[in-house]
C-alpha atoms as a PDB file:
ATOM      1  CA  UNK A   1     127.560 109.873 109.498  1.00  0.00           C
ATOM      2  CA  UNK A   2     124.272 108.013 108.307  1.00  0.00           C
ATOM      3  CA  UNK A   3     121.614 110.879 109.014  1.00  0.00           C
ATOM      4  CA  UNK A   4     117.920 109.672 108.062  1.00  0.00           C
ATOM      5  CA  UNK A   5     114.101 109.714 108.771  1.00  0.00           C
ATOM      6  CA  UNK A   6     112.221 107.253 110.031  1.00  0.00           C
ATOM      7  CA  UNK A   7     108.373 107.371 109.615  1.00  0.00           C
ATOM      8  CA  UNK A   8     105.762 104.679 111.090  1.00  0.00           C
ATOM      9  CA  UNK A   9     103.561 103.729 107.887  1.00  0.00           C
ATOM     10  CA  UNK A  10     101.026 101.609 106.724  1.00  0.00           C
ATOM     11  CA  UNK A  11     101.692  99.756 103.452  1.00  0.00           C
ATOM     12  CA  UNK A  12      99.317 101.355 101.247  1.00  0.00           C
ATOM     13  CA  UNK A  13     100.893 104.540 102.630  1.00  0.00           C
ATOM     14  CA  UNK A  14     104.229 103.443 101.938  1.00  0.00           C
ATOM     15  CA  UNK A  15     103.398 102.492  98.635  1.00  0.00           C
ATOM     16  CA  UNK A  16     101.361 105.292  97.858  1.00  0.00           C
ATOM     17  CA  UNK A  17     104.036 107.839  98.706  1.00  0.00           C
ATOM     18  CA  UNK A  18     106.527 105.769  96.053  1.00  0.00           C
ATOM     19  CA  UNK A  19     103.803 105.794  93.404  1.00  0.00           C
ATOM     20  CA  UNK A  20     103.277 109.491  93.991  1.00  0.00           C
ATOM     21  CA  UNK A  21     107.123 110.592  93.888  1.00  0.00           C
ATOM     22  CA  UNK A  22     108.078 107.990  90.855  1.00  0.00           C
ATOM     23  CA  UNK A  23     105.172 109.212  88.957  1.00  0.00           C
ATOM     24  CA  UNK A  24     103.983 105.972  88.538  1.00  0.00           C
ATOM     25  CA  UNK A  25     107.056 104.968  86.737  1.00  0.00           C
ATOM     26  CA  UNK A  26     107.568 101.584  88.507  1.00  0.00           C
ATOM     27  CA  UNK A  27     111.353 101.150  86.417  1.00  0.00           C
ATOM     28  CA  UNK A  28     112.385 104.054  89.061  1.00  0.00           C
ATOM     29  CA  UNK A  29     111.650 101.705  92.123  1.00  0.00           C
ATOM     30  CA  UNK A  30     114.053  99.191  93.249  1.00  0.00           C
ATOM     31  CA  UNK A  31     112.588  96.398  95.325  1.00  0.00           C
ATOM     32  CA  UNK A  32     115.519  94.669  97.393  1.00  0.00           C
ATOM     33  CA  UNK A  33     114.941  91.163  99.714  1.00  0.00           C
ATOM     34  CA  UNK A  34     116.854  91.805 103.170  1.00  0.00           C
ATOM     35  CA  UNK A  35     117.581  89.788 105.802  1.00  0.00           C
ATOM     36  CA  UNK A  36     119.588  91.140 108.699  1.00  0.00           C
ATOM     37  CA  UNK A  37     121.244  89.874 111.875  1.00  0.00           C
ATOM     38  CA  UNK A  38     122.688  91.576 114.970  1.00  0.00           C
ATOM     39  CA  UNK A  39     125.071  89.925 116.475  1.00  0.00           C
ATOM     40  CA  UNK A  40     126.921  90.532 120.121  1.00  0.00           C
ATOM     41  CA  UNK A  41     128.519  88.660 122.327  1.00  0.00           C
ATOM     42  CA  UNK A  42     127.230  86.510 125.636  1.00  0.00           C
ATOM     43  CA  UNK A  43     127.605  88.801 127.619  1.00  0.00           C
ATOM     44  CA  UNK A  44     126.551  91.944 125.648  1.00  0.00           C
ATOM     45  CA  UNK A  45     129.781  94.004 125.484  1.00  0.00           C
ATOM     46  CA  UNK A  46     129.141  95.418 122.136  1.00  0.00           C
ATOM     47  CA  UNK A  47     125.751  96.725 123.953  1.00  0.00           C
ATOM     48  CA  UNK A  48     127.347  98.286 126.855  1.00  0.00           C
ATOM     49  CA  UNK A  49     129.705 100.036 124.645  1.00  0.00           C
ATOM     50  CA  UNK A  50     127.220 101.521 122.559  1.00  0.00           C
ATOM     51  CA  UNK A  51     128.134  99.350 119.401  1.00  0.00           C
ATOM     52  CA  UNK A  52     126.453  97.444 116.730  1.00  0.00           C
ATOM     53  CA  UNK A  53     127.175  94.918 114.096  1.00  0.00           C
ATOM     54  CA  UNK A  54     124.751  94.010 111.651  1.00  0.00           C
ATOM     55  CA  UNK A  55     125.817  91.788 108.692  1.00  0.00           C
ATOM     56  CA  UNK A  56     122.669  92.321 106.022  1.00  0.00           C
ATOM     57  CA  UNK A  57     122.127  90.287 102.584  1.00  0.00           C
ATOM     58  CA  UNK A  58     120.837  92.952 100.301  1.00  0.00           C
ATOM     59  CA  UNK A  59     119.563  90.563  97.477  1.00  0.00           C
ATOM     60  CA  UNK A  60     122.679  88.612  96.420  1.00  0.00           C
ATOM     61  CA  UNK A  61     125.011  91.236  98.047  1.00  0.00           C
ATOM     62  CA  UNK A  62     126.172  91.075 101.886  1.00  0.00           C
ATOM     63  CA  UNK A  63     127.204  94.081 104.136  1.00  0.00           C
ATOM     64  CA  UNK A  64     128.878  94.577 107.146  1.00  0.00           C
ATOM     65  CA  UNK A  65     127.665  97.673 108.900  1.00  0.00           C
ATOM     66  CA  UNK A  66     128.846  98.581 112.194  1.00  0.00           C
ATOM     67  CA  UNK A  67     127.533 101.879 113.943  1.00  0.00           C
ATOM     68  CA  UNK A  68     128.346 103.578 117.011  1.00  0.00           C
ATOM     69  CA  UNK A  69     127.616 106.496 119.731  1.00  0.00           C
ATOM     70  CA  UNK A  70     124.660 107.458 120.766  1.00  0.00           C
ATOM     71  CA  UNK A  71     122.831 108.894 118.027  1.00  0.00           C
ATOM     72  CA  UNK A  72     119.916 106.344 118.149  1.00  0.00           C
ATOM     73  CA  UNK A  73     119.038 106.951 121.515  1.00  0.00           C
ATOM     74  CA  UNK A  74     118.566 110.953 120.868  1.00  0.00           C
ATOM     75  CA  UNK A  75     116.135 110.656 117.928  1.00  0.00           C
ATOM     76  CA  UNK A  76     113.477 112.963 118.266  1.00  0.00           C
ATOM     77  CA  UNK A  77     111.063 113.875 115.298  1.00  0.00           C
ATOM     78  CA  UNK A  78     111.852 110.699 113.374  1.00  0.00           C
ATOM     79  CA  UNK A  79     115.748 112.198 112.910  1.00  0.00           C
ATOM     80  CA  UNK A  80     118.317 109.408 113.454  1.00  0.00           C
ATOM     81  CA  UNK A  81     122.030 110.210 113.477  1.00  0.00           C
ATOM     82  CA  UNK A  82     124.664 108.459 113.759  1.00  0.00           C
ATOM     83  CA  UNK A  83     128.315 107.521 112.976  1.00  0.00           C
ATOM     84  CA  UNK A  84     128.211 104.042 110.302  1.00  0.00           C
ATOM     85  CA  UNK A  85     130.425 101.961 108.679  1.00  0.00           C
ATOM     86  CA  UNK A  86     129.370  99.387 105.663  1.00  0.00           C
ATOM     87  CA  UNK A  87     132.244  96.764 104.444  1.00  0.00           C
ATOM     88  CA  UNK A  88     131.604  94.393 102.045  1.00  0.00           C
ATOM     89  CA  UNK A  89     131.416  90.459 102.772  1.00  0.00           C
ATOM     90  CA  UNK A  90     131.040  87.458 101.865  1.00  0.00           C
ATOM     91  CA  UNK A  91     127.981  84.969 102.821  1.00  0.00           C
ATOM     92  CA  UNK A  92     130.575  83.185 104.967  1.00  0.00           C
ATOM     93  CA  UNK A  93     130.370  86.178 107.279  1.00  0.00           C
ATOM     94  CA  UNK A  94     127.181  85.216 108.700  1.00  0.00           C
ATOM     95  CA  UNK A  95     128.029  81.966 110.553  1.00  0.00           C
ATOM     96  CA  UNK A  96     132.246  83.352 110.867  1.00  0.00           C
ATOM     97  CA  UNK A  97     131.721  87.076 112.109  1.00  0.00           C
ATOM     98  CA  UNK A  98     134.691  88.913 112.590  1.00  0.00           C
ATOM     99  CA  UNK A  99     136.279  92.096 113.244  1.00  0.00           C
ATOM    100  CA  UNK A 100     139.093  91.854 110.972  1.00  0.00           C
ATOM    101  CA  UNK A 101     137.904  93.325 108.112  1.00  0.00           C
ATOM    102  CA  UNK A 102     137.297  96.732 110.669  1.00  0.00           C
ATOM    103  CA  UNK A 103     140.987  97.490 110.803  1.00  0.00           C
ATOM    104  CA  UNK A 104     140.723  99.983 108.383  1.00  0.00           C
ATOM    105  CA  UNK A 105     137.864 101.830 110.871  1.00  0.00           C
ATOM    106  CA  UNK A 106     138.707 104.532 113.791  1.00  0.00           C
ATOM    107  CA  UNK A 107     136.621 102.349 115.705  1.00  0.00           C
ATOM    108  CA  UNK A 108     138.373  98.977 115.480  1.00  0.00           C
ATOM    109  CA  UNK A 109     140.123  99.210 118.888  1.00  0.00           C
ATOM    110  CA  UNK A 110     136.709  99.401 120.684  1.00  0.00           C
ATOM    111  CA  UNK A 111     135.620  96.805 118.499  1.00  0.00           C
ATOM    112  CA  UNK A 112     138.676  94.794 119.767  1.00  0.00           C
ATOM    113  CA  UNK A 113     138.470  95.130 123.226  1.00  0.00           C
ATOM    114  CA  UNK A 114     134.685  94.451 123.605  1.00  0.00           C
ATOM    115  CA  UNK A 115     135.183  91.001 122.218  1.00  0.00           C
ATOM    116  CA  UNK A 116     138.240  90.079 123.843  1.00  0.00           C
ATOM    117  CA  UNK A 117     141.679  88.857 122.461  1.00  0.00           C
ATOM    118  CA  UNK A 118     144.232  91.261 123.885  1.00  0.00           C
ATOM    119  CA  UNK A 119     147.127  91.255 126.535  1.00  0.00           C
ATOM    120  CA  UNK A 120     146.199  92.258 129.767  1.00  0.00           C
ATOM    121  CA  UNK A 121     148.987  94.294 131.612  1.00  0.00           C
ATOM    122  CA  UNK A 122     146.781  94.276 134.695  1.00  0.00           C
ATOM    123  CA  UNK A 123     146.459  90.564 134.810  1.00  0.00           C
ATOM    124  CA  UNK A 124     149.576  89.786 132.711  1.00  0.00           C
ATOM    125  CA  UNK A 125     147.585  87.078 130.738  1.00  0.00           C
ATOM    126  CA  UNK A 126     145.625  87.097 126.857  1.00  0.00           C
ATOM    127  CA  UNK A 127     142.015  87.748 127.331  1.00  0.00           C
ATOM    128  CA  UNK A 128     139.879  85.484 125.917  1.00  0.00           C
ATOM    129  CA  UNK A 129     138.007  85.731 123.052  1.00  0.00           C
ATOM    130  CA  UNK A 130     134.580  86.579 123.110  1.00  0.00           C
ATOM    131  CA  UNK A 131     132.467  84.518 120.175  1.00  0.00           C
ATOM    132  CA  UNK A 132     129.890  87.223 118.634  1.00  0.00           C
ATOM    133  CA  UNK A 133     126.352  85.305 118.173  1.00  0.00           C
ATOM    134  CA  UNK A 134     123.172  86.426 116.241  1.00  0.00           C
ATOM    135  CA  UNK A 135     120.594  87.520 119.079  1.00  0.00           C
ATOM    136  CA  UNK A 136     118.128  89.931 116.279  1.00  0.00           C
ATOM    137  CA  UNK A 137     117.002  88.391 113.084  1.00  0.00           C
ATOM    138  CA  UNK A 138     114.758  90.759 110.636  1.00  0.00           C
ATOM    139  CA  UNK A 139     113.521  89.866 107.269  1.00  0.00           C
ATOM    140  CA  UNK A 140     111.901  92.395 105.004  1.00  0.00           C
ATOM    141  CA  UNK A 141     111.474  93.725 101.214  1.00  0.00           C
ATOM    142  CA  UNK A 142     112.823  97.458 100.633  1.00  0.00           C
ATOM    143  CA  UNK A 143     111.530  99.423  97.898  1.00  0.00           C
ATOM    144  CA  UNK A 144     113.644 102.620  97.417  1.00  0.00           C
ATOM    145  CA  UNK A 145     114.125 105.150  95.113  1.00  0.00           C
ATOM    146  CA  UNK A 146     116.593 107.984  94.378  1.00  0.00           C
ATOM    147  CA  UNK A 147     115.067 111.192  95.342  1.00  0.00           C
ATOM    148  CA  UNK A 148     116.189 115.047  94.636  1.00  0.00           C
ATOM    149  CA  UNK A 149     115.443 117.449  98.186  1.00  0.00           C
ATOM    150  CA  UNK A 150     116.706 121.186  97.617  1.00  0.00           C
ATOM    151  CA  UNK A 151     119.935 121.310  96.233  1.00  0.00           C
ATOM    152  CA  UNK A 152     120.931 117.760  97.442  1.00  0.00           C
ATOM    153  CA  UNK A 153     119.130 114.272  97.183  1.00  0.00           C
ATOM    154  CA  UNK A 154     118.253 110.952  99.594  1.00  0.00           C
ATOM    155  CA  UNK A 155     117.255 107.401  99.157  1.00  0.00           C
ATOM    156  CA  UNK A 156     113.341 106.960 100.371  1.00  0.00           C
ATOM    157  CA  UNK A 157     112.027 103.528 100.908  1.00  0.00           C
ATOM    158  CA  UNK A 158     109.413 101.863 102.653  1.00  0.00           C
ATOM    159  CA  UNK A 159     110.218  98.587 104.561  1.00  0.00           C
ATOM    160  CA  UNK A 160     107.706  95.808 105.074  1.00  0.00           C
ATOM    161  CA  UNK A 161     108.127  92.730 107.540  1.00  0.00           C
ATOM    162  CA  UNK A 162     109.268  91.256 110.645  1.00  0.00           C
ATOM    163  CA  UNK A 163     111.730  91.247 113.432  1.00  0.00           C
ATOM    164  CA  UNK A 164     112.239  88.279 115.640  1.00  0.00           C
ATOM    165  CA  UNK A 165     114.513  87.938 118.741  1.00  0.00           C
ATOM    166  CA  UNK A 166     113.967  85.617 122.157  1.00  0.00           C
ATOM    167  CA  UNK A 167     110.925  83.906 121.461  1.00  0.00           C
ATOM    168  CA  UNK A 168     108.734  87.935 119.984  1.00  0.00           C
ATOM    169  CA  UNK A 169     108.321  89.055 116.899  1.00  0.00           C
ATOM    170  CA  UNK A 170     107.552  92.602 115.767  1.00  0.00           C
ATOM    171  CA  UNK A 171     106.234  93.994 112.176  1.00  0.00           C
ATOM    172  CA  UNK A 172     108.654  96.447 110.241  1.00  0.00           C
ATOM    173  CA  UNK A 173     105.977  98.930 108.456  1.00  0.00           C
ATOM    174  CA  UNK A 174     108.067 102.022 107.971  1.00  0.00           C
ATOM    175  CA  UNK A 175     109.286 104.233 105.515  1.00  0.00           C
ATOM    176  CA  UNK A 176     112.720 106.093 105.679  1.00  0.00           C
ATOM    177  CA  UNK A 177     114.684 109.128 104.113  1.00  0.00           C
ATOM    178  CA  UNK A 178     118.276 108.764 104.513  1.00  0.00           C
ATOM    179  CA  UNK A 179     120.426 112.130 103.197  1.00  0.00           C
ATOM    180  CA  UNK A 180     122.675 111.398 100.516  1.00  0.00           C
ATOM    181  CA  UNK A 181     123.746 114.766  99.728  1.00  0.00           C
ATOM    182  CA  UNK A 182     122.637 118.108 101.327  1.00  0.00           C
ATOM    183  CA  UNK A 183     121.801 119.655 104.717  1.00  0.00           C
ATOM    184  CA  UNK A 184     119.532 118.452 107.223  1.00  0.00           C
ATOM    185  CA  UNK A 185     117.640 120.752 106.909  1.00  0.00           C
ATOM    186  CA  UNK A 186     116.600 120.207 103.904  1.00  0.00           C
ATOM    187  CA  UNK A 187     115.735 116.725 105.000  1.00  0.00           C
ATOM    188  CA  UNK A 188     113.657 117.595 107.514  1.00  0.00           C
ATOM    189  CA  UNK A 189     111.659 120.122 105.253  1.00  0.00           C
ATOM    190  CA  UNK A 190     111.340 117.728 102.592  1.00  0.00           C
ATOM    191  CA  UNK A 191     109.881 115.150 105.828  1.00  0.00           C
ATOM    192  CA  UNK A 192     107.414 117.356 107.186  1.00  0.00           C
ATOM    193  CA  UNK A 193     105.953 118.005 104.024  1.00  0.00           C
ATOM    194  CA  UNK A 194     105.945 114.189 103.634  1.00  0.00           C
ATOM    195  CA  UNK A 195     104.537 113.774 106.926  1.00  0.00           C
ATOM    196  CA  UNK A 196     101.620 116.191 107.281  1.00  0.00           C
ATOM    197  CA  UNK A 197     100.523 114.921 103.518  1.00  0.00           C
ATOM    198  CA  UNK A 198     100.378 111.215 103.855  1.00  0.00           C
ATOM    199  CA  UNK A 199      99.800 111.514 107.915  1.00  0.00           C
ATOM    200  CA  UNK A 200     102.762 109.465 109.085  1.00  0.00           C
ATOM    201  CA  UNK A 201     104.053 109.052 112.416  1.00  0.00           C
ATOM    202  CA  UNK A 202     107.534 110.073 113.630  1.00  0.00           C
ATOM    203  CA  UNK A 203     109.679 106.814 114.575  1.00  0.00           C
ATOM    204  CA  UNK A 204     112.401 107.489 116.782  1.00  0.00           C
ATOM    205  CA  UNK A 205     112.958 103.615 117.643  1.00  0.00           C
ATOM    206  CA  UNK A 206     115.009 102.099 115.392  1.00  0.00           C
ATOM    207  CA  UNK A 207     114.521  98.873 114.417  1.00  0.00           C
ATOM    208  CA  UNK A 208     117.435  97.374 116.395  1.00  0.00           C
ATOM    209  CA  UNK A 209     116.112  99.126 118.688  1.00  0.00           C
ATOM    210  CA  UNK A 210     112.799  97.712 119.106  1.00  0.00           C
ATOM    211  CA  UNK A 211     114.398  94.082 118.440  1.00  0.00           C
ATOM    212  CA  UNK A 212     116.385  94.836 121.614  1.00  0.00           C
ATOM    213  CA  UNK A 213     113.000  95.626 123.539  1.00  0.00           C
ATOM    214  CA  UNK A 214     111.619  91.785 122.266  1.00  0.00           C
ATOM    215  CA  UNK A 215     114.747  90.914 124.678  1.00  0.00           C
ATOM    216  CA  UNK A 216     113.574  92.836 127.554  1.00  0.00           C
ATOM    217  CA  UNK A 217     117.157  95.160 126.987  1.00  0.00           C
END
């Protein structure tokens, strides 16, 4: 389960908080180029089953991540869980999405049936397939660092730039803590005191989120 913090920031707050917790020792920062789409099909099925899939090039690497439930919907107090999957791809994957490489995932046969491609006893015939298409687009540089919180540690990064879907646009100005190791609650203790010292603002939309709401969804 991905379990993280999101924070609305400013960028010389962003920054500021990585300067402060790398000690100014920029070789501790790692700045990563992203682009990410969402894709879903026509008619949304992915959407009305409470699934995402997000292929994301991470500098010259690409990832598959595909979450589910409803954990996004619940945040409250910037805390975002919920259950995630990241596969490996290639850069092939972003014009050919599949669901093949999901097999492996409890949540392949949901995956399955929202895009189509299976026998229908009911109507004795092959469903068809259901293409998935790009409908969220985001582009934005990462800067993240390792972190230690209590007896366990997190990645913290601030992310600066865009999301377009339709014909909007929307900035991406945040910074996030996502657990690595360790409770939640030392998470959230380690947020708060981030929080009240750099005066951020709890986030609880994610960004797909808020790339949905540019589609009137």
């Amino acid at each position: 389960m991905e379990i993280e913090l999101k924070y609305a920031a400013s960028p010389e707050q962003g920054k500021a908080i990585l300067k402060d917790l790398s000690e100014g020792d920029s070789e501790k920062i790692r700045e990563i180029p992203m682009v990410a789409l969402y894709y879903d099909t026509k008619d949304r099925s992915l959407r009305d089953k409470r699934l995402t899939y997000r292929i994301r090039q991470e500098g010259d690497s690409y990832v598959l991540t595909i979450k589910y439930g409803r954990g996004s919907d619940k945040a409250t107090s910037g805390l975002h869980k919920r259950e995630e999957y990241n596969v490996p791809v290639s850069a092939d994957f972003l014009d050919k999405p599949g669901i093949d490489v999901l097999e492996d995932t409890p949540v392949y046969k949901e995956y399955d049936k929202a895009v189509g491609g299976q026998y229908s006893d009911d109507l004795g015939v092959m469903l068809p397939v259901k293409p998935l298409i790009p409908e969220i687009k985001m582009f934005f540089t990462r800067w993240e660092m390792d972190i230690p919180i209590g007896n366990g540690s997190a990645v913290l990064s601030y992310d600066e730039g865009y999301i377009e879907a339709g014909m909007g646009r929307t900035p991406i100005s945040e910074v996030e803590i996502e657990l690595s190791e360790g409770s939640e609650e030392e998470l959230t203790a380690f947020g708060q005191k981030i929080l009240q010292k750099y005066g951020l603002e709890p986030l609880n939309k994610s960004k797909y989120a808020r790339g949905l709401k540019l589609l009137d969804i």
